[in-house]
Protein backbone atom coordinates (compact mmCIF):
# COMPACT_ATOMS: atom_id res chain seq x y z
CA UNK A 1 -18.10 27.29 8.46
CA UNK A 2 -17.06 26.59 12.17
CA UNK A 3 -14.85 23.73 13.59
CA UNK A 4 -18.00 21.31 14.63
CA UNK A 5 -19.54 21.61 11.06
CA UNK A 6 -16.21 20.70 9.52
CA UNK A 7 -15.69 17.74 12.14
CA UNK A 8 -19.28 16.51 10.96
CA UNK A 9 -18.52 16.77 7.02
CA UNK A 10 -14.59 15.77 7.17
CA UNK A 11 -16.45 12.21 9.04
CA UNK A 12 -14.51 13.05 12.24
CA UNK A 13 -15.02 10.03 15.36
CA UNK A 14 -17.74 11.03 17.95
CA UNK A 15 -14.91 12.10 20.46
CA UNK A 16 -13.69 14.60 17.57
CA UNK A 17 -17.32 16.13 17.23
CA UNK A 18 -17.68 16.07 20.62
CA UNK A 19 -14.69 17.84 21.18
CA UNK A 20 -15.05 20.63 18.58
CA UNK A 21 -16.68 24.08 19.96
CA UNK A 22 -20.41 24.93 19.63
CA UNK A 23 -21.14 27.86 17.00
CA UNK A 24 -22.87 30.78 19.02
CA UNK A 25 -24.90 31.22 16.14
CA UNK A 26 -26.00 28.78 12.87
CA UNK A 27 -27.87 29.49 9.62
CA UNK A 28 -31.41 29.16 9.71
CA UNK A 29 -34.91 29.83 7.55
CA UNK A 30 -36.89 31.71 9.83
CA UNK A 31 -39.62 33.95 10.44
CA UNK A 32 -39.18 37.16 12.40
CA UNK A 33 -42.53 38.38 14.67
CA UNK A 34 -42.05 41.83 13.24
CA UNK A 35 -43.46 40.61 9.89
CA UNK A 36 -46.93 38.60 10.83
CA UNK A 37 -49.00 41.47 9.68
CA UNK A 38 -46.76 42.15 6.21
CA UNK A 39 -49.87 40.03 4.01
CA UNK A 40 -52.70 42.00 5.36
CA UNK A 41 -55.27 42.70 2.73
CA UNK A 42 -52.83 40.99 0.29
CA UNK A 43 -53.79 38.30 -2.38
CA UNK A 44 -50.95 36.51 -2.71
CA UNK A 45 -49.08 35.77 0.14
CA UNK A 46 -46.07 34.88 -1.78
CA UNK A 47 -44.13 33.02 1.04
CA UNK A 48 -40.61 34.36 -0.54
CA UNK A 49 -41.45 37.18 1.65
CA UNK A 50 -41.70 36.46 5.15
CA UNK A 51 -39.10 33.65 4.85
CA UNK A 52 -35.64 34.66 6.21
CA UNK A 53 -32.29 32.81 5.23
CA UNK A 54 -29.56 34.33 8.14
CA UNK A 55 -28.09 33.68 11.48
CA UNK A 56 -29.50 33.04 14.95
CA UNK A 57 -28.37 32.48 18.02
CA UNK A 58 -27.79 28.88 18.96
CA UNK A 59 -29.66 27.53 22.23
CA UNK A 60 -28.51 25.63 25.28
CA UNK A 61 -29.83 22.44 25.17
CA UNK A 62 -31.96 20.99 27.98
CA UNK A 63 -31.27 17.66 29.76
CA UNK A 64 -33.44 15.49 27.60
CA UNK A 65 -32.22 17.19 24.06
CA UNK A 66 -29.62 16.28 21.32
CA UNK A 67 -28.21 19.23 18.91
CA UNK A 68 -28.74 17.44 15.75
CA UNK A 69 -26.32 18.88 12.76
CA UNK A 70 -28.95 19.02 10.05
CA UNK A 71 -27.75 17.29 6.82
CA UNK A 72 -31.11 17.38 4.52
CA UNK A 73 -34.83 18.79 5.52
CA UNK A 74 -37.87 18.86 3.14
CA UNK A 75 -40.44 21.11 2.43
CA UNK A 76 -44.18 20.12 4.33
CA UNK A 77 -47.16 22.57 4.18
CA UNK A 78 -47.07 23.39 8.14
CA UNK A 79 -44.20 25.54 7.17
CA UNK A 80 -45.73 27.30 3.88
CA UNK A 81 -49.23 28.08 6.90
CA UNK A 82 -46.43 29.47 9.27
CA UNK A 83 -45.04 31.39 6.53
CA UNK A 84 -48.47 32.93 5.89
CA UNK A 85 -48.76 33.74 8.81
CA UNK A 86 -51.85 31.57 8.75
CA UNK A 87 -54.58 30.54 10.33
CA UNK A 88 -52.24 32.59 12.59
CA UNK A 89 -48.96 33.52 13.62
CA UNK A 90 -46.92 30.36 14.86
CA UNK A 91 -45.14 33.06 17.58
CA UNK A 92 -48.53 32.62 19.25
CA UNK A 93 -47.53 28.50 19.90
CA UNK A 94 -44.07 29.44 21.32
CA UNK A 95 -45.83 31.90 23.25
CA UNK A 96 -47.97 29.15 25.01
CA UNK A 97 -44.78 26.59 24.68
CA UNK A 98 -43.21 29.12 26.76
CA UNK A 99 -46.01 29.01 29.59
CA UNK A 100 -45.08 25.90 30.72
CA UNK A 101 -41.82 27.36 32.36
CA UNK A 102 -38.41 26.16 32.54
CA UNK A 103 -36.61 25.04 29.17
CA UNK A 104 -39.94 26.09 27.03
CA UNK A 105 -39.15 29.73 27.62
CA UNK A 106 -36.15 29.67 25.01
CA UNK A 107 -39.13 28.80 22.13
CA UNK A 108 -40.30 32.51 22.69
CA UNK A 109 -37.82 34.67 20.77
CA UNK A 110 -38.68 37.45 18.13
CA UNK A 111 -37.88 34.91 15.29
CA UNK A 112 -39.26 30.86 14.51
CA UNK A 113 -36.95 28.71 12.69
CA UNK A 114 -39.34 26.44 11.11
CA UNK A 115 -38.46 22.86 9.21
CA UNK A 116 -40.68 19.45 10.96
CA UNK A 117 -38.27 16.62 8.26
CA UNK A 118 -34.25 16.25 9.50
CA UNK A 119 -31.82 13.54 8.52
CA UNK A 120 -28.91 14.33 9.92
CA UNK A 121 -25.80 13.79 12.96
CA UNK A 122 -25.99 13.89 16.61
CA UNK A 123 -23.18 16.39 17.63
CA UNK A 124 -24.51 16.88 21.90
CA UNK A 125 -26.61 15.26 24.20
CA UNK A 126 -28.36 16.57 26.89
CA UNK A 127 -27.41 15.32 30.85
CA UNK A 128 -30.36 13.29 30.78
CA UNK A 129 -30.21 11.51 27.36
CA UNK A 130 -29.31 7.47 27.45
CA UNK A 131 -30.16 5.53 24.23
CA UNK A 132 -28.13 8.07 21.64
CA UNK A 133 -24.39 9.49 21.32
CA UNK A 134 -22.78 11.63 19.61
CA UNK A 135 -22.47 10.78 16.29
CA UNK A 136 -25.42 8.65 15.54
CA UNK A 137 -26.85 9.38 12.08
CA UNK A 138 -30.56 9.69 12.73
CA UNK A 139 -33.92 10.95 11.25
CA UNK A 140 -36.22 13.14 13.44
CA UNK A 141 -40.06 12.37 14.78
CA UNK A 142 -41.69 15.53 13.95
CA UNK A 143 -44.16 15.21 17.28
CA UNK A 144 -42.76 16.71 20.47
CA UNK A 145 -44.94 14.76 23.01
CA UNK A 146 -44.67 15.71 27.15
CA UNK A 147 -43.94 12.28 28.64
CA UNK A 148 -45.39 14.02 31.90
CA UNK A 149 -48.98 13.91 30.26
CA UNK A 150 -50.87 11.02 31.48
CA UNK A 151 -52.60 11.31 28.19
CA UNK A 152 -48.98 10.49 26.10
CA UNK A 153 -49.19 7.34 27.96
CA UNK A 154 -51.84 6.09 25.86
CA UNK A 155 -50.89 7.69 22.92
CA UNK A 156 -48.49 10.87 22.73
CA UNK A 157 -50.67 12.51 19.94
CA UNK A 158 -53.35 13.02 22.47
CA UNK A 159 -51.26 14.56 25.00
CA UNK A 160 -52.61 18.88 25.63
CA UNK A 161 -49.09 19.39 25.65
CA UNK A 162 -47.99 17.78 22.21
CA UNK A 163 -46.09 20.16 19.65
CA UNK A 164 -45.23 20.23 16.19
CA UNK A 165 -41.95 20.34 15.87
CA UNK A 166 -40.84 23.45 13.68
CA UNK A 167 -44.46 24.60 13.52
CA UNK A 168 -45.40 24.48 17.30
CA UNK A 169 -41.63 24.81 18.55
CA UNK A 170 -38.59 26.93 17.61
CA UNK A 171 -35.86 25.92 16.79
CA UNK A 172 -37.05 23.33 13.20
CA UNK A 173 -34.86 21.75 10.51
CA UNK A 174 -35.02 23.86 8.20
CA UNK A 175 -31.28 25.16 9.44
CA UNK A 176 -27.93 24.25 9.80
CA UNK A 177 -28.69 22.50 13.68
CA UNK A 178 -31.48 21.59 14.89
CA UNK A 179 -32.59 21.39 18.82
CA UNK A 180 -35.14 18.03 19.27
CA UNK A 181 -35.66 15.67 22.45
CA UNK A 182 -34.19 12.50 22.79
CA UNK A 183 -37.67 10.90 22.51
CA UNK A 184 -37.85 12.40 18.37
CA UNK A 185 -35.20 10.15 17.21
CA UNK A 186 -35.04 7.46 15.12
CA UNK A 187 -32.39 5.69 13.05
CA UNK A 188 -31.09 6.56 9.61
CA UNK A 189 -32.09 3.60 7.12
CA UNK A 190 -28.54 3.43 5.98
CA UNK A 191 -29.00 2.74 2.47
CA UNK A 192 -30.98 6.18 1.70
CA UNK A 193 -29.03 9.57 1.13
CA UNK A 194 -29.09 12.33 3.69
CA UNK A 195 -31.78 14.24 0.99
CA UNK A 196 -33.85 11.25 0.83
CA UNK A 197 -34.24 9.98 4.27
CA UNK A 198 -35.66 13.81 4.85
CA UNK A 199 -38.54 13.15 2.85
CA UNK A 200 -40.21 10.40 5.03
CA UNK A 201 -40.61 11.15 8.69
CA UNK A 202 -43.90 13.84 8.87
CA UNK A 203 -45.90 12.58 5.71
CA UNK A 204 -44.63 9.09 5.76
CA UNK A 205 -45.50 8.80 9.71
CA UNK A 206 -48.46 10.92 9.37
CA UNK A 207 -50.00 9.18 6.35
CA UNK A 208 -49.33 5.14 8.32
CA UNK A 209 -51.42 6.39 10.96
CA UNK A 210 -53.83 7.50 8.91
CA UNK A 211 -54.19 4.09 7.18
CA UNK A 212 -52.67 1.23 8.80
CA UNK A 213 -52.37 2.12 12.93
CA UNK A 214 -55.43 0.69 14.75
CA UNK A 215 -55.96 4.57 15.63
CA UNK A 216 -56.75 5.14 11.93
CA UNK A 217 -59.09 3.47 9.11
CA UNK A 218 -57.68 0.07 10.15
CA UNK A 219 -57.18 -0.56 6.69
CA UNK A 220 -57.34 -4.23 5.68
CA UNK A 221 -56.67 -6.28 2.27
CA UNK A 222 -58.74 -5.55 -0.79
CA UNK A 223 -59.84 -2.29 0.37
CA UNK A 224 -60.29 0.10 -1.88
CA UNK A 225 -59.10 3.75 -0.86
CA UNK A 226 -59.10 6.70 -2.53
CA UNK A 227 -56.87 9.13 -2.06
CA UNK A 228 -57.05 13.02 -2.58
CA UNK A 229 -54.20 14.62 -3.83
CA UNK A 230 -52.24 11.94 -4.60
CA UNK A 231 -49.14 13.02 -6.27
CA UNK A 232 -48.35 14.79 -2.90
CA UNK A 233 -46.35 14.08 -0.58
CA UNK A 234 -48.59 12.14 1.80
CA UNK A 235 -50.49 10.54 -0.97
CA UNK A 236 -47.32 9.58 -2.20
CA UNK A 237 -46.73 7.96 0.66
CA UNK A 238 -50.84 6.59 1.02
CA UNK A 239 -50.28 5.23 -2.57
CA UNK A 240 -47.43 2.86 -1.27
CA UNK A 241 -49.31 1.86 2.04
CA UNK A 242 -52.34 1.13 0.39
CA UNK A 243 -50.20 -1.03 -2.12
CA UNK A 244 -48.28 -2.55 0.53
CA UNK A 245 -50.94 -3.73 2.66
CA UNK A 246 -52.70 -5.31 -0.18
CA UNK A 247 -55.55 -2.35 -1.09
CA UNK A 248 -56.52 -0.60 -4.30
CA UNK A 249 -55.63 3.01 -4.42
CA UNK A 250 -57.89 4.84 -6.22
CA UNK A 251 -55.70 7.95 -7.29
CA UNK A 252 -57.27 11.45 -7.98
CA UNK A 253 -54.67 13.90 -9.32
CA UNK A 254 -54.86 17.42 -11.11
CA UNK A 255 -52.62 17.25 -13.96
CA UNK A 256 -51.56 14.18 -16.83
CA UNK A 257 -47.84 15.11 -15.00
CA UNK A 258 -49.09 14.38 -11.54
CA UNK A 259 -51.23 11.01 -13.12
CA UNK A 260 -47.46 9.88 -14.57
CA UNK A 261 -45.98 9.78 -10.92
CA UNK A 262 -48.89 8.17 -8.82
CA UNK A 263 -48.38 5.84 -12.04
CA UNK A 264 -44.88 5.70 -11.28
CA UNK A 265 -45.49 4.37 -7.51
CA UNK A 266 -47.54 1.83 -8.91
CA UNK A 267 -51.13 2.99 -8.08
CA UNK A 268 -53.23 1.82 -11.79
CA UNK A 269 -56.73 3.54 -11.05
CA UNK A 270 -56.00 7.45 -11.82
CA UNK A 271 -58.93 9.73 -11.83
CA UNK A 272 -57.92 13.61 -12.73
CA UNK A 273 -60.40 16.17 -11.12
CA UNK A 274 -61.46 17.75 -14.65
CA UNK A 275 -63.14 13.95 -15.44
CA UNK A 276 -65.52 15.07 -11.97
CA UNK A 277 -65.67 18.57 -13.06
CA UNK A 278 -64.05 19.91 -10.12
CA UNK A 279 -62.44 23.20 -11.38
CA UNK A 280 -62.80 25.64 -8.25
CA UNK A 281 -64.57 25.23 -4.91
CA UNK A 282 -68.04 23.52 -4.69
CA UNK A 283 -68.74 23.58 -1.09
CA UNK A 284 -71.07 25.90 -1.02
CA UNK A 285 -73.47 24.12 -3.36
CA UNK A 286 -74.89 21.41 -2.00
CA UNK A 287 -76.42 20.11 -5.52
CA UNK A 288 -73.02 20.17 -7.02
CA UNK A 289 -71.16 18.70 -4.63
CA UNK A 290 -73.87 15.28 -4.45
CA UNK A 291 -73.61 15.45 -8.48
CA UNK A 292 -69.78 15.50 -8.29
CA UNK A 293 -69.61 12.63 -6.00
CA UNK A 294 -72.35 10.92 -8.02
CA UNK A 295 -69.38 11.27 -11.00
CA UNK A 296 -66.82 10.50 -8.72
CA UNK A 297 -68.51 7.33 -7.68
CA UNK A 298 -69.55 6.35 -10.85
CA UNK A 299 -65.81 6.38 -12.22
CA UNK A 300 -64.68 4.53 -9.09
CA UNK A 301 -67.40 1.68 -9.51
CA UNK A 302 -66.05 1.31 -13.40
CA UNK A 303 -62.69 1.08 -12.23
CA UNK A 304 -62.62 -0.45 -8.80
CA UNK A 305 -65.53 -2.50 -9.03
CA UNK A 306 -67.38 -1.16 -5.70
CA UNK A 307 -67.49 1.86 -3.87
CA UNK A 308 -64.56 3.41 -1.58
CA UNK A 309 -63.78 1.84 1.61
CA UNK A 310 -61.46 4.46 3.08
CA UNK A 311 -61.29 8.10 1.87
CA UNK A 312 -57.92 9.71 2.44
CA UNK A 313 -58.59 13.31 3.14
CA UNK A 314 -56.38 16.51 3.61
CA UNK A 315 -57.42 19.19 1.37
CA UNK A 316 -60.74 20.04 3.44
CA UNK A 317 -63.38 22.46 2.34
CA UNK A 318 -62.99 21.85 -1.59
CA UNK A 319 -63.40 18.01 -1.30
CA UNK A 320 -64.84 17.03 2.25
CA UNK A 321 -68.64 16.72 1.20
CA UNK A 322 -67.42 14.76 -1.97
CA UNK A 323 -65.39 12.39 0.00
CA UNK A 324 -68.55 11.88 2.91
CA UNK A 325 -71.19 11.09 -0.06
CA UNK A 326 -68.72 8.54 -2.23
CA UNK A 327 -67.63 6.55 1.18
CA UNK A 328 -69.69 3.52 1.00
CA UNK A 329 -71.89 2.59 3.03
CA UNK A 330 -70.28 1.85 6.60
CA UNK A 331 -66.76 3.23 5.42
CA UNK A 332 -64.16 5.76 6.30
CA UNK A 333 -63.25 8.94 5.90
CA UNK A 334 -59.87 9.64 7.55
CA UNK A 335 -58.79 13.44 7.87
CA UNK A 336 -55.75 15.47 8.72
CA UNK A 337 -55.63 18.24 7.17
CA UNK A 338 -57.32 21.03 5.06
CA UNK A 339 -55.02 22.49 2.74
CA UNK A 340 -58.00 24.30 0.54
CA UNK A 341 -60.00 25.35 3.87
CA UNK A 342 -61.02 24.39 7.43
CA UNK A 343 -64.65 25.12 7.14
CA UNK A 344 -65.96 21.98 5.97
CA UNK A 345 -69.68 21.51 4.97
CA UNK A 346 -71.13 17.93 4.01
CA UNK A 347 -74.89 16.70 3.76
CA UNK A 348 -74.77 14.38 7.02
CA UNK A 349 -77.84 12.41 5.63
CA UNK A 350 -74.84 10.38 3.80
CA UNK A 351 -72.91 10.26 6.77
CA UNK A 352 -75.77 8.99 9.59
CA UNK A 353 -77.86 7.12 7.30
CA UNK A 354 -75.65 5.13 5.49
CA UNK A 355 -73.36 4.83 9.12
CA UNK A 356 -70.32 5.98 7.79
CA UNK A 357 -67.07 7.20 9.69
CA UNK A 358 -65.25 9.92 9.99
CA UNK A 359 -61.73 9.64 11.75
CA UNK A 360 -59.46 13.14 12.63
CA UNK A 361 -55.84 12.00 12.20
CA UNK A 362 -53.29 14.21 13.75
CA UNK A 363 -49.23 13.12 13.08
CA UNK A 364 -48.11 9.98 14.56
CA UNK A 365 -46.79 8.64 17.79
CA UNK A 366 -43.43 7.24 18.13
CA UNK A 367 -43.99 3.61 17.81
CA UNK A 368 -46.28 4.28 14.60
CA UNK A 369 -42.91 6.51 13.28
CA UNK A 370 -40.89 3.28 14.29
CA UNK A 371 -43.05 1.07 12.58
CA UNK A 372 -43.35 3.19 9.30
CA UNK A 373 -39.22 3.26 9.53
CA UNK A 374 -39.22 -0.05 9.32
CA UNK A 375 -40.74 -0.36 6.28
CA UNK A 376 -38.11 2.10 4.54
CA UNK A 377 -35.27 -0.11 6.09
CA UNK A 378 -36.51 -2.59 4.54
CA UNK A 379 -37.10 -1.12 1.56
CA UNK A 380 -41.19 -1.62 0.87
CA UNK A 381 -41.75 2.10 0.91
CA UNK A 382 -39.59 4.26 -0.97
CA UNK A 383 -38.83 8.15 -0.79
CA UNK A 384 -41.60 10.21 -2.38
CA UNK A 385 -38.55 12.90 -3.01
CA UNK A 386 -39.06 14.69 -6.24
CA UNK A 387 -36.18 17.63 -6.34
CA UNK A 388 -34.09 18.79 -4.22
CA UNK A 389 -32.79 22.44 -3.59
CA UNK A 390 -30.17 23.93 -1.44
CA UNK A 391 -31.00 26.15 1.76
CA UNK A 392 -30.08 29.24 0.16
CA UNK A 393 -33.31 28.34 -2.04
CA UNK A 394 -35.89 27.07 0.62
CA UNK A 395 -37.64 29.96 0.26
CA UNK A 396 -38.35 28.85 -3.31
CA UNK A 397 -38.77 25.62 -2.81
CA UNK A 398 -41.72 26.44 -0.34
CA UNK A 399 -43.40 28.72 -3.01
CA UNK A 400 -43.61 25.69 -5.38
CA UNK A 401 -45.19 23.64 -2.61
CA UNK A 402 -47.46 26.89 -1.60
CA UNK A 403 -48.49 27.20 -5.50
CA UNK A 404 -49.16 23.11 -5.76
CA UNK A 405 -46.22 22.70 -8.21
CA UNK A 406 -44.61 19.80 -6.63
CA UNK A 407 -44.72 16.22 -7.36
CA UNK A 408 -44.27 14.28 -3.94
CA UNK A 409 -41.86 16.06 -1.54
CA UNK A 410 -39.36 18.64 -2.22
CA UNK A 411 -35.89 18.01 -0.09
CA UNK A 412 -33.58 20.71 0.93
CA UNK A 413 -29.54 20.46 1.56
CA UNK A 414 -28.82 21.81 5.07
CA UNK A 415 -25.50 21.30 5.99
CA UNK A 416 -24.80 18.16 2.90
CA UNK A 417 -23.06 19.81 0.43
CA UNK A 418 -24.37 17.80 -1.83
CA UNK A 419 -26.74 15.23 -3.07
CA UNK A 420 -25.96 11.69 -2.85
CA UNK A 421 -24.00 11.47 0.52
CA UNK A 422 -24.81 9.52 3.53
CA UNK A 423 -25.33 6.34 2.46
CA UNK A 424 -23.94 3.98 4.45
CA UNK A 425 -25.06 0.14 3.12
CA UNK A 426 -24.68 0.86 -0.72
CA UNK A 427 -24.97 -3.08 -0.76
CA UNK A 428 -28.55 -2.97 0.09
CA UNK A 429 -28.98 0.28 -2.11
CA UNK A 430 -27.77 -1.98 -4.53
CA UNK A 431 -30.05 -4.70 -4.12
CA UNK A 432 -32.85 -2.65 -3.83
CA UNK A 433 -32.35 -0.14 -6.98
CA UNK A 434 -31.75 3.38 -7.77
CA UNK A 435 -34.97 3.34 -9.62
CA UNK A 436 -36.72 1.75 -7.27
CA UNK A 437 -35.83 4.34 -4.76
CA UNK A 438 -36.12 7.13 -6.73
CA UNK A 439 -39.74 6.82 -8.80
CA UNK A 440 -40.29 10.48 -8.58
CA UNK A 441 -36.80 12.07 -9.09
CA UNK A 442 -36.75 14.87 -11.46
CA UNK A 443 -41.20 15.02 -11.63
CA UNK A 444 -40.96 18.55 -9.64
CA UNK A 445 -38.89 20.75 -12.41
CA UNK A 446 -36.40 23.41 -10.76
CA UNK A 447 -37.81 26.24 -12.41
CA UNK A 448 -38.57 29.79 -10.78
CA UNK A 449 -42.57 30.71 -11.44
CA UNK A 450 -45.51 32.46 -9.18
């Protein structure tokens, strides 16, 4: 352990950790380029494989960064793709990262520390950073946006230029440090551990937008949205919008385990894909998928009372022509993502004749990642953290997430040495509840599997 990662875990002042020297190299999960073509022609490609738990060098940090000393990460499925090496090898993004010249040529090197969740401490700032210091405890944005872009004016999402950080970028969370701009930070709610406040920031953000930013579905009260793979982590996190806002969420869920935790975050109408007869991948039946949304709809109707407003979408190809013919008419389907497949196929006499929507949803920008943090201050939405593993085990803990055994999100001790630390306003912990915090805590088991 080196002098600057005892400074941060002994509690040292900001002049202390300031003062300690910078590690020439850190522990990271990463991916080395020699390895992209290791799952060709293979079945299973068992992410335990290509993930590597060792040392890499640690960069200089441009004007506008902060090193952040990674307390807690969490598992998201960007990092179980890049582990795949799928749809293709994320060394292709810091390839074209590196294009751009100047500090973006560090993000092509022969390995990809991946990780897009961080809680953690500030421990430098670049030359040209103002509004943080050393020291600050802070979560991390998971969008790198180019405030050059006219585009990121408007809306940093829509910016050429915009990255995923730990996906698109080198460098993640999944690591002992981790390199971010200035313009990724947010504060720590204070009341959360370091393992919980890892859990929000990419699903939590990415799910608001979605739902409740005026770039999304624009949901309103009463509306009733159902949610695909709810027990995840972003329909963890839909659940609780949806709830918050005043909606129904309509829950759909693969297993009586997964029914108990949307349960547990207070969502009422559950729906479990064998009721539809969903057991593989309809898509390429048109009949089946209009008589599995006929079945969908007809539960819906008996337990919401009307048809879906808003259709939360991210698994893609197994669901998409489902959710387009059970939207009612004149109503939403919102998209980011396609866990199951990007080839979609749909029957788009539902979707022009009955004028439905359908809304791509990438991320979120920083004032939607603001605005979703405060609602966690506050303490309206609540971590959708499940288990949590140390980083010696991350490579595990993104098979369960790759094999769909998770309940909500799986956290991952970075630099914490253990759970329960960070908190920093146990008297609104207090006031709000360890149970109310924690509705999904021990729903993942920690057991090894396939």
């Amino acid at each position: 352990m080196s002098q600057l990662s005892d400074a941060v875990l002994n509690g040292a002042s900001a002049e202390e950790i300031e003062n300690a020297p910078l590690p020439d190299d850190y522990l990271a999960l990463h991916l080395r380029a020699e390895d992209v073509d290791m799952f060709d022609g293979v079945a299973d490609k068992d992410v335990r494989k290509s993930l590597r738990l060792g040392t890499v060098p640690l960069p200089e940090l441009a004007p506008d960064e902060v090193l952040v000393a990674v307390m807690a990460s969490s598992i998201n499925y960007n990092t179980v793709w890049s582990a795949m090496f799928e749809p293709l090898p994320t060394f292709r993004f810091l390839k074209q990262n590196a294009r751009q010249g100047g500090w973006a040529t560090r993000h092509d090197q022969p390995y990809h520390v991946v990780g897009s969740d961080c809680s953690g401490v500030v421990v430098r700032t670049g030359s040209g950073v103002r509004r943080w210091k050393v020291g600050d405890h802070v979560v991390v944005h998971p969008v790198q946006a180019d405030d050059q872009e006219p585009a990121s004016q408007a809306d940093a999402v829509l910016g050429e230029e915009q990255r995923a950080w730990g996906f698109e970028t080198n460098f993640g969370a999944l690591a002992e440090y981790g390199v971010v701009r200035a313009s990724q930070l947010v504060p720590k709610p204070a009341h959360l551990t370091w393992e919980e406040a890892a859990s929000n920031p990419l699903c939590a953000g990415t799910a608001y937008r979605m739902l409740v930013s005026d770039r999304g579905a624009r949901m309103k009260q009463g509306d009733i949205v159902l949610i695909w793979g709810a027990a995840g982590g972003l329909g963890a996190y839909a659940i609780q919008f949806v709830k918050n806002g005043g909606g129904v969420p309509v829950a759909v869920v693969s297993s009586e385990r997964k029914a108990e935790a949307v349960r547990a975050l207070g969502c009422d109408i559950v729906i479990n894909r064998a009721e539809l007869g969903i057991t593989n991948d309809l898509s390429d039946d048109p009949q089946q998928v209009i008589e599995a949304g006929k079945r969908l709809g007809k539960l819906i109707i008996e337990r919401a009372g009307r048809e879906p407003d808003i259709v939360f979408e991210h698994t893609g190809r197994a669901t998409f022509g489902i959710s387009v013919f059970v939207a009612r008419r004149g109503g939403t389907v919102v998209t980011c993502g396609s866990s199951s497949g990007y080839q979609h196929s749909f029957d788009n006499r539902y979707l022009w004749m009955r004028l439905k929507k359908i809304i791509g949803s990438h991320a979120a920008n920083l004032q939607e990642q603001w605005e979703t943090h405060r609602l966690f201050e506050r303490g309206d939405v609540v971590p959708a953290m499940s288990a949590v593993y140390p980083l010696a085990d991350a490579a595990e803990a993104c098979r369960v997430v790759q094999t769909s055994r998770q309940v909500g999100k799986i956290a991952v001790l970075c630099m914490a040495p253990r759970t329960g630390l960070g908190v920093t306003d146990p008297e609104l912990r207090a006031r709000i509840g360890e149970d109310r915090l924690n509705p999904l805590r021990g729903l993942t088991p920690r057991t090894s599997g396939t």
